[in-house]
Protein backbone atom coordinates (compact mmCIF):
# COMPACT_ATOMS: atom_id res chain seq x y z
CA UNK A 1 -4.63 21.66 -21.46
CA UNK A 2 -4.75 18.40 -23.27
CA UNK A 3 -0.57 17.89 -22.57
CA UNK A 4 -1.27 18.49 -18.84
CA UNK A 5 -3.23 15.62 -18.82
CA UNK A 6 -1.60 13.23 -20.72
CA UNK A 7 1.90 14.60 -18.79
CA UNK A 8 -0.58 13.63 -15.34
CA UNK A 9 -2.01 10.39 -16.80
CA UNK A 10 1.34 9.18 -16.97
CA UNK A 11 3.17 10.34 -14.14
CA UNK A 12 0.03 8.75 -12.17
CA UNK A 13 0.59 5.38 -14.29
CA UNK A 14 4.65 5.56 -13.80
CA UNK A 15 4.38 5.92 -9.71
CA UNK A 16 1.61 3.54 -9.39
CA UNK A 17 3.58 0.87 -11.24
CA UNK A 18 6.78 1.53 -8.67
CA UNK A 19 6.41 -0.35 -5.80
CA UNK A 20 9.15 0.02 -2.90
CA UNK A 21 7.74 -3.25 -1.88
CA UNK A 22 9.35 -5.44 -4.94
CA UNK A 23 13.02 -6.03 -4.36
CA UNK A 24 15.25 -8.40 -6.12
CA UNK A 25 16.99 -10.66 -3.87
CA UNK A 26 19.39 -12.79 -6.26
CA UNK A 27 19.60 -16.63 -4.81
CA UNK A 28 22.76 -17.77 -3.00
CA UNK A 29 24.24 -20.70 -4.00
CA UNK A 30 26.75 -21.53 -1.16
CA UNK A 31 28.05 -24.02 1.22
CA UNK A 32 29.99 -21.79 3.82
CA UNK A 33 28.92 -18.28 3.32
CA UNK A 34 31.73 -16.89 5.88
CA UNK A 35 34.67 -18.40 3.53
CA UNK A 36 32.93 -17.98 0.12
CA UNK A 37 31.45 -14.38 0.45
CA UNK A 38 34.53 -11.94 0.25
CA UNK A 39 31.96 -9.40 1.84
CA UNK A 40 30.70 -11.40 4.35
CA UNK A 41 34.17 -12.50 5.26
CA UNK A 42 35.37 -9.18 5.99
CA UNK A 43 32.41 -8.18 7.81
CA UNK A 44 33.52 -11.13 10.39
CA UNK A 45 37.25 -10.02 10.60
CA UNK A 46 36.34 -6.39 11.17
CA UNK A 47 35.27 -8.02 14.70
CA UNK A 48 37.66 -7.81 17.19
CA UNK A 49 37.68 -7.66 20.88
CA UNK A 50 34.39 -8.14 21.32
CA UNK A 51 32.95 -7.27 25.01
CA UNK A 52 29.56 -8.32 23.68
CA UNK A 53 28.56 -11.33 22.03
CA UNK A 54 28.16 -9.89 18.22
CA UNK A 55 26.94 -12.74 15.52
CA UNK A 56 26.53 -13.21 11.66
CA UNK A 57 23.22 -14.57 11.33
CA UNK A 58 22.04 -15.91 7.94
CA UNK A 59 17.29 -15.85 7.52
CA UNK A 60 14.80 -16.02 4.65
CA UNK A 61 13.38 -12.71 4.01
CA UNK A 62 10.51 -12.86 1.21
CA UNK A 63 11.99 -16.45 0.56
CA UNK A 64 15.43 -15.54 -0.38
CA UNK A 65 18.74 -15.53 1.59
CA UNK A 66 19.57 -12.57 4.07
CA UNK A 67 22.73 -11.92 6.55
CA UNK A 68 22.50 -9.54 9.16
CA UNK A 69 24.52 -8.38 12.28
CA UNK A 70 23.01 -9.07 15.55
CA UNK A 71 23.90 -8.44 18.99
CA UNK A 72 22.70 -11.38 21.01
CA UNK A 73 23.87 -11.09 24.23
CA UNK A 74 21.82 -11.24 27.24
CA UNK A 75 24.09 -8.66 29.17
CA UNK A 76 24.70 -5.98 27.16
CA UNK A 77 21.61 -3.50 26.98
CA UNK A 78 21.74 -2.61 22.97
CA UNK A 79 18.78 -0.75 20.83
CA UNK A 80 17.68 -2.83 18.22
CA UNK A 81 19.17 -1.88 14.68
CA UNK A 82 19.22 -4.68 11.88
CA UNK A 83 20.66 -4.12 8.37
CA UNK A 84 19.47 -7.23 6.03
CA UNK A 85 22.12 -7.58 3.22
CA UNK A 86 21.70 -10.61 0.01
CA UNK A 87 24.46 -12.53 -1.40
CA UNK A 88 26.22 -9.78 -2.42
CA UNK A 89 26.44 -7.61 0.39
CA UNK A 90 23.78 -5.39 -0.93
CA UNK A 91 21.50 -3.67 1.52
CA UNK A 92 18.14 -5.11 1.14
CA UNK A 93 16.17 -3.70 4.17
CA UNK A 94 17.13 -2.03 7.85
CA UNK A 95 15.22 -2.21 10.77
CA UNK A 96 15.24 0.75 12.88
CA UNK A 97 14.14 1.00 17.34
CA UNK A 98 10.76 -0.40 17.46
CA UNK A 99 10.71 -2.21 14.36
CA UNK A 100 11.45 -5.91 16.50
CA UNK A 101 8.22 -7.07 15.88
CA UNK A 102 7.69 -6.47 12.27
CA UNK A 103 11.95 -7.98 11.65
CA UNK A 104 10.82 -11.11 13.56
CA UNK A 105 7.83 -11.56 11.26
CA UNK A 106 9.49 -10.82 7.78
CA UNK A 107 12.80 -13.07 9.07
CA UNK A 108 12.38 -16.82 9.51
CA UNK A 109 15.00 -19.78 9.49
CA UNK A 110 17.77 -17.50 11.27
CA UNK A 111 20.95 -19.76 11.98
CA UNK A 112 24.07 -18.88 13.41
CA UNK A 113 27.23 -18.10 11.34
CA UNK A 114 29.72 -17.20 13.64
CA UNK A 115 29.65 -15.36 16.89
CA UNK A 116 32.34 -13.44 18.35
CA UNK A 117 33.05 -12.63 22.16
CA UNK A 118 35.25 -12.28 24.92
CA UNK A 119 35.63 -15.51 25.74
């Protein structure tokens, strides 16, 4: 009896000390981010003939650097799906329908990267 609760003490200590909440975002020390992450670079060049205005968009998410895909334009009806990545193209969070409201809280100081459209 006594290694059933020691085995559920410390299963209860273990997932209480896991948080899904605490991510590591590494910093991101660059000047262009389109030209000097490989990752992000490619992610631009996959667009091509774009009917709808599609941008890279670099925010702060929990005060770190975070690139995401957007469609922004105003005449294409789209469902709202972001994917936040870091510096090294590593998925940090996704948005799903109906999460707008929460993304535009956790995201601040979004700024344009490059856009691409039909123009």
């Amino acid at each position: 009896m006594k290694q059933i609760l020691y085995f559920l003490f410390f299963a209860t200590l273990l997932f209480n000390s896991c948080s899904k909440d605490e991510i590591n975002i590494p910093e991101c020390d660059v000047e262009n981010p389109i030209l000097e992450l490989n990752w992000l670079n490619e992610v631009k060049n996959s667009f091509t003939n774009c009917t709808c205005d599609i941008s890279i968009l670099q925010g702060e998410y929990k005060n770190k650097p975070v690139f995401f895909v957007m469609i922004n334009d105003p005449v294409c009806n789209t469902i709202f799906e972001v994917t936040l990545w870091d510096c090294n193209g590593k998925t940090i969070k996704e948005y799903k329908p109906g999460d707008i409201d929460k993304f535009n809280n956790e995201v601040s100081n979004t700024n344009v990267l490059y856009t691409c459209s039909d123009d």
